[in-house]
Protein backbone atom coordinates (compact mmCIF):
# COMPACT_ATOMS: atom_id res chain seq x y z
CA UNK A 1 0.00 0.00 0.00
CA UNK A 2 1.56 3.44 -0.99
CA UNK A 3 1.93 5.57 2.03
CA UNK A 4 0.48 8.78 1.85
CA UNK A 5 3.35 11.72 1.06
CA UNK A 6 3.38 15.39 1.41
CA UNK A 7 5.52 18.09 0.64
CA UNK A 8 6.90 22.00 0.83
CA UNK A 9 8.08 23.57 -2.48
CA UNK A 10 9.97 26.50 -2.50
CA UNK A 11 13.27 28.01 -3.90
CA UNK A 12 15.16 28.31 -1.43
CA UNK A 13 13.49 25.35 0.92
CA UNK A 14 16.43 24.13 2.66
CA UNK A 15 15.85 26.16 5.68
CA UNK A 16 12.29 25.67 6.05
CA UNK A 17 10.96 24.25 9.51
CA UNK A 18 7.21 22.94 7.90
CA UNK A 19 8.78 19.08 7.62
CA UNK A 20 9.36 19.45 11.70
CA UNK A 21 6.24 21.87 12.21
CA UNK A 22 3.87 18.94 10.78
CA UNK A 23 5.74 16.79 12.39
CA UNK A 24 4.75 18.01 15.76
CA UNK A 25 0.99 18.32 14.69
CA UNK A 26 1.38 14.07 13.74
CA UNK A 27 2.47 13.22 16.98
CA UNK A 28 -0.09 15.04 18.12
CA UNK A 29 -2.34 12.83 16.84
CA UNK A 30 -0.35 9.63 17.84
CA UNK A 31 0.97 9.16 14.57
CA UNK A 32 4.09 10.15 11.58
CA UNK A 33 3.87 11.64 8.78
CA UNK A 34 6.08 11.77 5.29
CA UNK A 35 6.47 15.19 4.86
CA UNK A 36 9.65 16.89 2.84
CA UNK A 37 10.70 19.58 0.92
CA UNK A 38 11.40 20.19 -2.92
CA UNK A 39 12.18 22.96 -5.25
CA UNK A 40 15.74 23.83 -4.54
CA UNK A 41 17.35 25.18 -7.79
CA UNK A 42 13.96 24.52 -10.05
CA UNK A 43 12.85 26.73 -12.67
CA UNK A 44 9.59 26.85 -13.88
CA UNK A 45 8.89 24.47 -16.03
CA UNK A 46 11.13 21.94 -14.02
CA UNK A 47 8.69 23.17 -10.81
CA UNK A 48 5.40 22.51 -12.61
CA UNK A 49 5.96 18.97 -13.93
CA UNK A 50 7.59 18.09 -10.62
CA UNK A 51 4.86 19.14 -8.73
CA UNK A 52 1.77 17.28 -11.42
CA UNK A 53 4.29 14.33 -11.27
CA UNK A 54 4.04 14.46 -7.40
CA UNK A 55 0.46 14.27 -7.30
CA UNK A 56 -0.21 12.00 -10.21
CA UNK A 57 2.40 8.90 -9.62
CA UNK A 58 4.29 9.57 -6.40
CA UNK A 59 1.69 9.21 -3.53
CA UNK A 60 1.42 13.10 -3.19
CA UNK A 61 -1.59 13.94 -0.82
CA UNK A 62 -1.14 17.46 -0.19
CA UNK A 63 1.24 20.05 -0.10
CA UNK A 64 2.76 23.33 1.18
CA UNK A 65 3.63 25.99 -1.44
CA UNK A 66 6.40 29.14 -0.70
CA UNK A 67 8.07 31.51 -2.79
CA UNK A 68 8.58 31.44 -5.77
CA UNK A 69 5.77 29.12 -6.65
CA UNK A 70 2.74 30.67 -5.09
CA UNK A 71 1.59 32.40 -7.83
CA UNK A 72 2.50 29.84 -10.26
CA UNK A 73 0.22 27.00 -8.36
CA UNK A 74 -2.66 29.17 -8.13
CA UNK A 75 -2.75 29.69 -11.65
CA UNK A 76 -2.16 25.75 -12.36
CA UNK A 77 -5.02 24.43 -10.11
CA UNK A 78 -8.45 26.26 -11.32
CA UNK A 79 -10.58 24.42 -8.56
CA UNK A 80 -9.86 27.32 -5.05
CA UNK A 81 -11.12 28.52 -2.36
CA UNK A 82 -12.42 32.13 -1.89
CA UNK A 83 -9.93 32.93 0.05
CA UNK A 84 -7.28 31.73 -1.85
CA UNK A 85 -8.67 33.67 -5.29
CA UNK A 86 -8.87 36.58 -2.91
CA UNK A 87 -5.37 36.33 -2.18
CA UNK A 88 -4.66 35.74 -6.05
CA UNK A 89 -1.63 32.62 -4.45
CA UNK A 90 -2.07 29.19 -3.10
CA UNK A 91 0.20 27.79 -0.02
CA UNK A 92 -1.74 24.75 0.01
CA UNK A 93 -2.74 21.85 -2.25
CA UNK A 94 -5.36 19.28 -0.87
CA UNK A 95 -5.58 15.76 -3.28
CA UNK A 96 -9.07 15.12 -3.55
CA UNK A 97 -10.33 11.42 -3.41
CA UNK A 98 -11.49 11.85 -7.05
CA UNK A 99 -7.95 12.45 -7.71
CA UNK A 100 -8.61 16.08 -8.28
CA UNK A 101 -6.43 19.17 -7.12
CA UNK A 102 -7.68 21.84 -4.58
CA UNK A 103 -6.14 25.15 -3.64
CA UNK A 104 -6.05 26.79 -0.62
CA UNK A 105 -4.46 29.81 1.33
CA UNK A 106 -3.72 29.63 5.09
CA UNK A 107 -1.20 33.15 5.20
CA UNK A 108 -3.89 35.07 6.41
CA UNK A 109 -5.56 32.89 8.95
CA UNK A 110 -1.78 31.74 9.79
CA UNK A 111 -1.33 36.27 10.78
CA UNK A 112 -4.73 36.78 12.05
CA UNK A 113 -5.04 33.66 14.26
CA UNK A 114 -1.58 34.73 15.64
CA UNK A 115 -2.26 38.37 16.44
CA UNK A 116 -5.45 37.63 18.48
CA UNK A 117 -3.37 35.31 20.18
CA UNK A 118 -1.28 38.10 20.99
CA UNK A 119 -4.17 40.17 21.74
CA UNK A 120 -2.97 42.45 19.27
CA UNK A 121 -6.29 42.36 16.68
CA UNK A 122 -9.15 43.86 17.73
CA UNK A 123 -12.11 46.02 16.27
CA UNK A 124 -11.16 48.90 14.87
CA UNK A 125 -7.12 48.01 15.33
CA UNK A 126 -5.49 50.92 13.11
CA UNK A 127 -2.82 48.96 11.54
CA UNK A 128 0.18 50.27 9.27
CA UNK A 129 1.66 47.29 6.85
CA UNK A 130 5.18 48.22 5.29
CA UNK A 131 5.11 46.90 1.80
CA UNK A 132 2.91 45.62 -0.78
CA UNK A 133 4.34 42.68 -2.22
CA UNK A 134 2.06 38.94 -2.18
CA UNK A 135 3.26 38.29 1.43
CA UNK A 136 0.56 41.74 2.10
CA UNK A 137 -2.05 40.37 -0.44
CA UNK A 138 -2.08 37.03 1.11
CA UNK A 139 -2.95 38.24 4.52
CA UNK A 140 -4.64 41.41 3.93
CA UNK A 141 -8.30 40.52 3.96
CA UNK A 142 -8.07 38.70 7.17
CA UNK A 143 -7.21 41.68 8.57
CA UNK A 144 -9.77 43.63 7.30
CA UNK A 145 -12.28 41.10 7.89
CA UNK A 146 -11.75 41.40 11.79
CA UNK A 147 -12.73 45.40 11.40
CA UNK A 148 -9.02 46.73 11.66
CA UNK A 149 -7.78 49.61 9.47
CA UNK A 150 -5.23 49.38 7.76
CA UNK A 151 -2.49 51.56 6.23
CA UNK A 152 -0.08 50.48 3.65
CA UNK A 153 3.48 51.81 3.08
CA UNK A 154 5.50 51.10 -0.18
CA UNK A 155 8.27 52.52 -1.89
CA UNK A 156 6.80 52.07 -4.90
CA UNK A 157 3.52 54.38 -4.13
CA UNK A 158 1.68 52.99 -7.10
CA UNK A 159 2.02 49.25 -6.24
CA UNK A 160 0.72 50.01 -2.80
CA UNK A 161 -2.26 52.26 -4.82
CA UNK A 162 -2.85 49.39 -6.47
CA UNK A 163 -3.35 46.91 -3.79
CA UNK A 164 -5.64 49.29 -1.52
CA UNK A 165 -7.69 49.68 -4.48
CA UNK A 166 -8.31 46.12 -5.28
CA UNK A 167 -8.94 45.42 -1.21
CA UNK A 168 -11.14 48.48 -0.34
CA UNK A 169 -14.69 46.27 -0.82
CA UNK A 170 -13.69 44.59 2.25
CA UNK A 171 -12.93 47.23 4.37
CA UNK A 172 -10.78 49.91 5.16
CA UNK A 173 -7.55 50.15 3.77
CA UNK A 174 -5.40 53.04 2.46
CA UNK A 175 -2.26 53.88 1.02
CA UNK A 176 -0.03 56.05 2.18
CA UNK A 177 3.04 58.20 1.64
CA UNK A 178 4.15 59.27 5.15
CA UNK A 179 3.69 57.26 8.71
CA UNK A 180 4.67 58.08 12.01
CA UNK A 181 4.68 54.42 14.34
CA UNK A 182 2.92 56.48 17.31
CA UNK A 183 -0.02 56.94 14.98
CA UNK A 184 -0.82 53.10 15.12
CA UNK A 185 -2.07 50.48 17.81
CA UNK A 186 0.17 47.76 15.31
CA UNK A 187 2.76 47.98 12.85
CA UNK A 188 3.69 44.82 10.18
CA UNK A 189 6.43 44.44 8.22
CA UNK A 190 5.92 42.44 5.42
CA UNK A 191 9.71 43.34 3.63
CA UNK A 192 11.74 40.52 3.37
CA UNK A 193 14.72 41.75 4.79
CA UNK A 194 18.24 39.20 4.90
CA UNK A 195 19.49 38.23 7.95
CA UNK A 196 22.68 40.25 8.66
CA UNK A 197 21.32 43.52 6.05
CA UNK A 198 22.13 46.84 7.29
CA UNK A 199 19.46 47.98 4.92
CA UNK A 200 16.38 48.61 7.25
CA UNK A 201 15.47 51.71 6.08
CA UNK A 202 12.76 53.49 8.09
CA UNK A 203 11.14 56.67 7.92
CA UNK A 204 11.43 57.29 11.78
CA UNK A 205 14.66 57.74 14.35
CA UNK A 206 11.55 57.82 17.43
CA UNK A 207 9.41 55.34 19.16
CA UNK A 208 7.40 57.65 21.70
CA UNK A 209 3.95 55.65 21.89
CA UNK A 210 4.85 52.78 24.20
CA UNK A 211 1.03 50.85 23.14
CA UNK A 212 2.55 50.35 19.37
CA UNK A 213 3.26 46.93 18.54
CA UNK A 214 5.42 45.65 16.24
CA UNK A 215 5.31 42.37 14.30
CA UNK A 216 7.60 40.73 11.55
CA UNK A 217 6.25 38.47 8.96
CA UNK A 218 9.83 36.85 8.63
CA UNK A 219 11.26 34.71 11.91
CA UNK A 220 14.34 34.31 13.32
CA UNK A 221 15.20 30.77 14.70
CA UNK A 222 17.33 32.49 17.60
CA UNK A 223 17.25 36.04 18.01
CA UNK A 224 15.59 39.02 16.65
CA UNK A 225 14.71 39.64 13.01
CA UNK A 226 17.07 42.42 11.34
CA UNK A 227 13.63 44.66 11.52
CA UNK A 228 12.65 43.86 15.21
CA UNK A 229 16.29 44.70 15.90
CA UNK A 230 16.18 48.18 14.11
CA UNK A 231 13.05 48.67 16.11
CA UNK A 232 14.81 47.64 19.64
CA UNK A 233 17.49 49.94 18.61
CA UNK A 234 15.07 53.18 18.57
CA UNK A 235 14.24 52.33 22.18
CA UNK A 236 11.63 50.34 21.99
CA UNK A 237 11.90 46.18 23.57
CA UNK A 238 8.54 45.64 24.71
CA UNK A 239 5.56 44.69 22.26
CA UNK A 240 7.72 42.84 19.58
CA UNK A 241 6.87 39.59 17.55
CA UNK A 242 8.22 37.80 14.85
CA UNK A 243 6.56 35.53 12.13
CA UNK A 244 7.18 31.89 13.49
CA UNK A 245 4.14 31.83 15.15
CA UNK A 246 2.16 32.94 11.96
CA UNK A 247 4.08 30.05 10.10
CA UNK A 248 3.12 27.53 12.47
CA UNK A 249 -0.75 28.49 12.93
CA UNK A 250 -0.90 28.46 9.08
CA UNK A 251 0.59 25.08 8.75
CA UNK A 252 -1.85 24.02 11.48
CA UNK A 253 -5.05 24.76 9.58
CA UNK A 254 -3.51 22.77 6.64
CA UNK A 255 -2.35 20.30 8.87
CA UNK A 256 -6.78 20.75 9.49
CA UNK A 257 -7.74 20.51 5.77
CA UNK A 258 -5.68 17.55 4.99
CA UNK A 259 -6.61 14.92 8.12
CA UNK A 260 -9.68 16.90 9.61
CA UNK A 261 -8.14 17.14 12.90
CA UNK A 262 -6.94 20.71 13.76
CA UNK A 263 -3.86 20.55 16.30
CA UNK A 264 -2.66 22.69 18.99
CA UNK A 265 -0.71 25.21 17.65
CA UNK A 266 0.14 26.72 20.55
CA UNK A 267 1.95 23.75 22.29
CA UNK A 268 3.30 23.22 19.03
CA UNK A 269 5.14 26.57 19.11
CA UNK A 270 6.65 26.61 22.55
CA UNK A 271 8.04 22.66 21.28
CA UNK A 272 8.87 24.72 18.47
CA UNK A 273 10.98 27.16 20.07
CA UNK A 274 12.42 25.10 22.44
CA UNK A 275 14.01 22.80 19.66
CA UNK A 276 15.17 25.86 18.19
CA UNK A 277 16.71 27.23 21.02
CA UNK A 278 18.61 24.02 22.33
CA UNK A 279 19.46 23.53 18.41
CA UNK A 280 21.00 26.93 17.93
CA UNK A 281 21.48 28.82 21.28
């Protein structure tokens, strides 16, 4: 009997933690799963038949989709969610028992889920994103969905035009040109700085509100994000969060679609950083 198999794609995917994250949510469950990752050095073309190869003769059941092949899978698998055509990507892939492809996005639920957990999202949470690339597009109607309003700052002014536009039937969401951080209850950076990049380049030198959160999209596995650390370095070390949490509440709810059972992702995050921390520290 072929075992069930499931996998990440993504170029780069050598760093990613999903394989371990859904291995966590197994044992949950009392059980393993055979979960890897793919896509290191693909193109294209070599992406796409891996992946319809994967499904069609290697046991693929579902999968996980990261840069640079969000986009790409959407646009392969016409059968989505509304979320996911809302978000214009797909980050997962369910295998129907007809054989058929599904596509999903769990990026926004993955933020959203982790911010109340925070306490961070509420009703009428004035929120200022910085940048407008598909990490913002993939998350942004959960946001406005919970009632928050949102700001977006981009150094290309059109693209983040361009995204408040398409988003402004589900709420309220603006672009802007100028920010000050005291102005907002949260702020979200959503620019995919490298680890080690002097390059964090803010329109502020002050933190004066001490109520303004700050949250990174990217994680560190030990540390502070090259963001969170510009922002600790203007005075402020209370009220930060990174992105690991939002990765593993995102893999939890596909974890969800492809065995039904949702698992905790909140034990699964402290075992998370533990590992982490032991691994690395």
């Amino acid at each position: 009997m072929q075992v069930d198999r499931f996998l990440v794609w993504g170029n780069p995917i050598s760093h990613s933690l999903s394989p371990r994250i859904h291995e966590i949510f197994a044992s949950q469950r009392g059980t393993c799963i055979d979960y890897n990752r793919n896509g290191e050095g693909m193109d294209l073309a070599t992406f796409i038949e891996a992946f319809l190869d994967f499904f069609a003769n290697q046991g693929g059941k579902g999968s996980n989709v990261t840069s640079p092949f969000k986009k790409v899978v959407y646009d392969l698998i016409k059968d989505r969610s509304e979320v996911c055509e809302i978000a214009q990507a797909c980050n997962t892939v369910i295998k129907r028992a007809d054989g058929s492809l599904y596509a999903e996005n769990t990026d926004g639920y993955g933020l959203s889920s982790d911010l109340k957990s925070l306490g961070w999202l509420n009703l009428k949470s004035k929120i200022l994103i910085l940048g407008a690339g598909g990490a913002v597009t993939g998350v942004l109607y959960h946001l406005l969905k919970e009632g928050a309003q949102v700001d977006i700052f981009n150094r290309t002014r059109e693209r983040a035009q361009e995204v408040a536009s398409s988003f402004r039937k589900y709420g309220k969401v603006e672009a802007v040109t100028e920010y000050d951080f005291d102005d907002y209850d949260l702020v979200i950076n959503a620019v995919a700085y490298k680890k080690g990049e002097d390059a964090v380049n803010l329109r502020t030198s002050r933190i004066t509100n001490p109520n303004t959160k700050f949250y990174d999209m990217q994680y560190a596995a030990v540390g502070k994000t090259p963001f969170l650390s510009f922002i600790e370095q203007l005075g402020c070390s209370q009220n930060l969060a990174d992105g690991l949490g939002m990765l593993v509440r995102q893999a939890a709810l596909s974890h969800y679609y492809w065995f039904g059972v949702l698992p905790d992702a909140n034990i699964a995050l402290a075992q998370l950083r533990e590992e982490l921390s032991q691994n690395l520290g």
